[in-house]
Protein backbone atom coordinates (compact mmCIF):
# COMPACT_ATOMS: atom_id res chain seq x y z
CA UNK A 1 185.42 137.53 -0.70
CA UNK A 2 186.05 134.06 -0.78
CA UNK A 3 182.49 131.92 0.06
CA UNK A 4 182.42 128.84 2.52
CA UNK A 5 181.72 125.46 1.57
CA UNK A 6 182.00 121.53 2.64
CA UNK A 7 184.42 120.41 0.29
CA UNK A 8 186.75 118.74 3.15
CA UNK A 9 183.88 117.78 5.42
CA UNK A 10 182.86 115.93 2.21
CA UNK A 11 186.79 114.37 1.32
CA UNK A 12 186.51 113.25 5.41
CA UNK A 13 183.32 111.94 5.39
CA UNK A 14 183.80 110.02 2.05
CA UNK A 15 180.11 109.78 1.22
CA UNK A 16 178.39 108.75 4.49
CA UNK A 17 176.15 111.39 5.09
CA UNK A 18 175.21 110.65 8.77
CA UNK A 19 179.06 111.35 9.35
CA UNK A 20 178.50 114.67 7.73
CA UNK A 21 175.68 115.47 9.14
CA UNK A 22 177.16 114.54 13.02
CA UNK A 23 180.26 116.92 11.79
CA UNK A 24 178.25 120.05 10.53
CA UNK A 25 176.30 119.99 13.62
CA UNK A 26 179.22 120.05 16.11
CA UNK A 27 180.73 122.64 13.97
CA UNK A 28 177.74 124.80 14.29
CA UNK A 29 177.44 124.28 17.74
CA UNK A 30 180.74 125.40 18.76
CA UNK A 31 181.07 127.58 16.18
CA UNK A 32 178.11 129.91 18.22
CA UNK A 33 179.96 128.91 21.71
CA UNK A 34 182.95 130.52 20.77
CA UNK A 35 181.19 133.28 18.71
CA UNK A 36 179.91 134.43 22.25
CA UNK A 37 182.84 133.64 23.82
CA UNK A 38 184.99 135.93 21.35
CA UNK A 39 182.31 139.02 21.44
CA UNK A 40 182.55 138.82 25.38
CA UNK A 41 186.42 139.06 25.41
CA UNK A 42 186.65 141.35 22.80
CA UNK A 43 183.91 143.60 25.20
CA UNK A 44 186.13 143.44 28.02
CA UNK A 45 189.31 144.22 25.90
CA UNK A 46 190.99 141.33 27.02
CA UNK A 47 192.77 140.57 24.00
CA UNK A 48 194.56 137.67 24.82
CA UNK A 49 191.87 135.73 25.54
CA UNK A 50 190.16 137.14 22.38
CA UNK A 51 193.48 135.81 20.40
CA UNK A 52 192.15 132.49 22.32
CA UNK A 53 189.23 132.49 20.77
CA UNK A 54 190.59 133.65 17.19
CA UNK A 55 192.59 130.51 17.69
CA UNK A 56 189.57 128.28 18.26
CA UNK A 57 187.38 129.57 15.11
CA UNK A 58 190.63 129.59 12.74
CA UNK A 59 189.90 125.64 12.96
CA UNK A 60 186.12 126.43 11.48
CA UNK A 61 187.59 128.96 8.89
CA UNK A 62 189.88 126.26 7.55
CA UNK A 63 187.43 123.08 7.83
CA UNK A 64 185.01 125.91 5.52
CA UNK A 65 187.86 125.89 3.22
CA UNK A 66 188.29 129.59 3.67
CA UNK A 67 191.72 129.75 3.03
CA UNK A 68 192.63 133.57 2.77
CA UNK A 69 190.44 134.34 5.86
CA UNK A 70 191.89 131.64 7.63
CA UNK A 71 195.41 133.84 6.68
CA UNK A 72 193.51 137.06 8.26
CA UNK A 73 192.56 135.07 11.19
CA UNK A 74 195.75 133.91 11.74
CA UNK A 75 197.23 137.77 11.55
CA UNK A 76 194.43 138.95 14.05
CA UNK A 77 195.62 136.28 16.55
CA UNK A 78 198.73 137.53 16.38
CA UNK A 79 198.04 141.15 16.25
CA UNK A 80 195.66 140.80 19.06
CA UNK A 81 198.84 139.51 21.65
CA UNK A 82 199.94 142.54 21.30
CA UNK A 83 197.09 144.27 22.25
CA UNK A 84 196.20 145.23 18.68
CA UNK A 85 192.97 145.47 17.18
CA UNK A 86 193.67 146.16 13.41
CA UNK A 87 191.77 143.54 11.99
CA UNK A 88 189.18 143.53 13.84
CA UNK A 89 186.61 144.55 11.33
CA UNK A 90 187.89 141.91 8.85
CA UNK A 91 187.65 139.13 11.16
CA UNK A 92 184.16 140.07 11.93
CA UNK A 93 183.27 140.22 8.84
CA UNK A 94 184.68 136.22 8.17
CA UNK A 95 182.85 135.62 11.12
CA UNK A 96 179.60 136.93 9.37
CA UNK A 97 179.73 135.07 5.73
CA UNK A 98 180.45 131.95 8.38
CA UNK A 99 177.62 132.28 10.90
CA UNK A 100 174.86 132.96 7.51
CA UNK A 101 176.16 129.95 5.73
CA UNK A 102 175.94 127.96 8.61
CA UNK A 103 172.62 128.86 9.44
CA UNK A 104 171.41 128.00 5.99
CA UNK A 105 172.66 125.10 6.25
């Protein structure tokens, strides 16, 4: 499994580490809002607002520079409008590597 990292927060940021430091901590505060937000949906099987929030943490997968999970989350989104579950397991398990980097760093 591919393993998260700041390479574009670092290309944006171009050195300036308060910049980087304002962007991680936005990212890891909405990354847990919409962690919540996605376990709550997924709960009460309402999978279109679950795709919703798939939608929202795609953005975090990608600015982590996890590029084949970002492809998974992109698949659950879609699989998830139609009521489909599939990939459940594999998203959560993105969502896992994310949430224990982030809190490391």
């Amino acid at each position: 499994m591919e393993r998260p990292n700041l390479i574009y927060i670092h290309s944006l940021s171009q050195g300036e580490k308060a910049f980087e430091d304002k962007i991680i901590k936005i990212l890891k505060t909405e990354f847990q809002d919409e962690i919540k937000r996605y376990y709550n949906n997924l709960k009460e099987k309402n999978y279109i607002k679950t795709a919703e929030s798939v939608h929202k943490l795609k953005h975090k997968i990608s600015i982590l520079g996890l590029v084949k999970s970002y492809d998974i989350a992109v698949e659950f989104e879609n699989n998830l409008k139609e009521n489909n579950i599939k990939l459940k397991d594999d998203f959560q398990k993105i969502i896992q590597i994310m949430t224990d980097y982030l809190n490391k760093l």
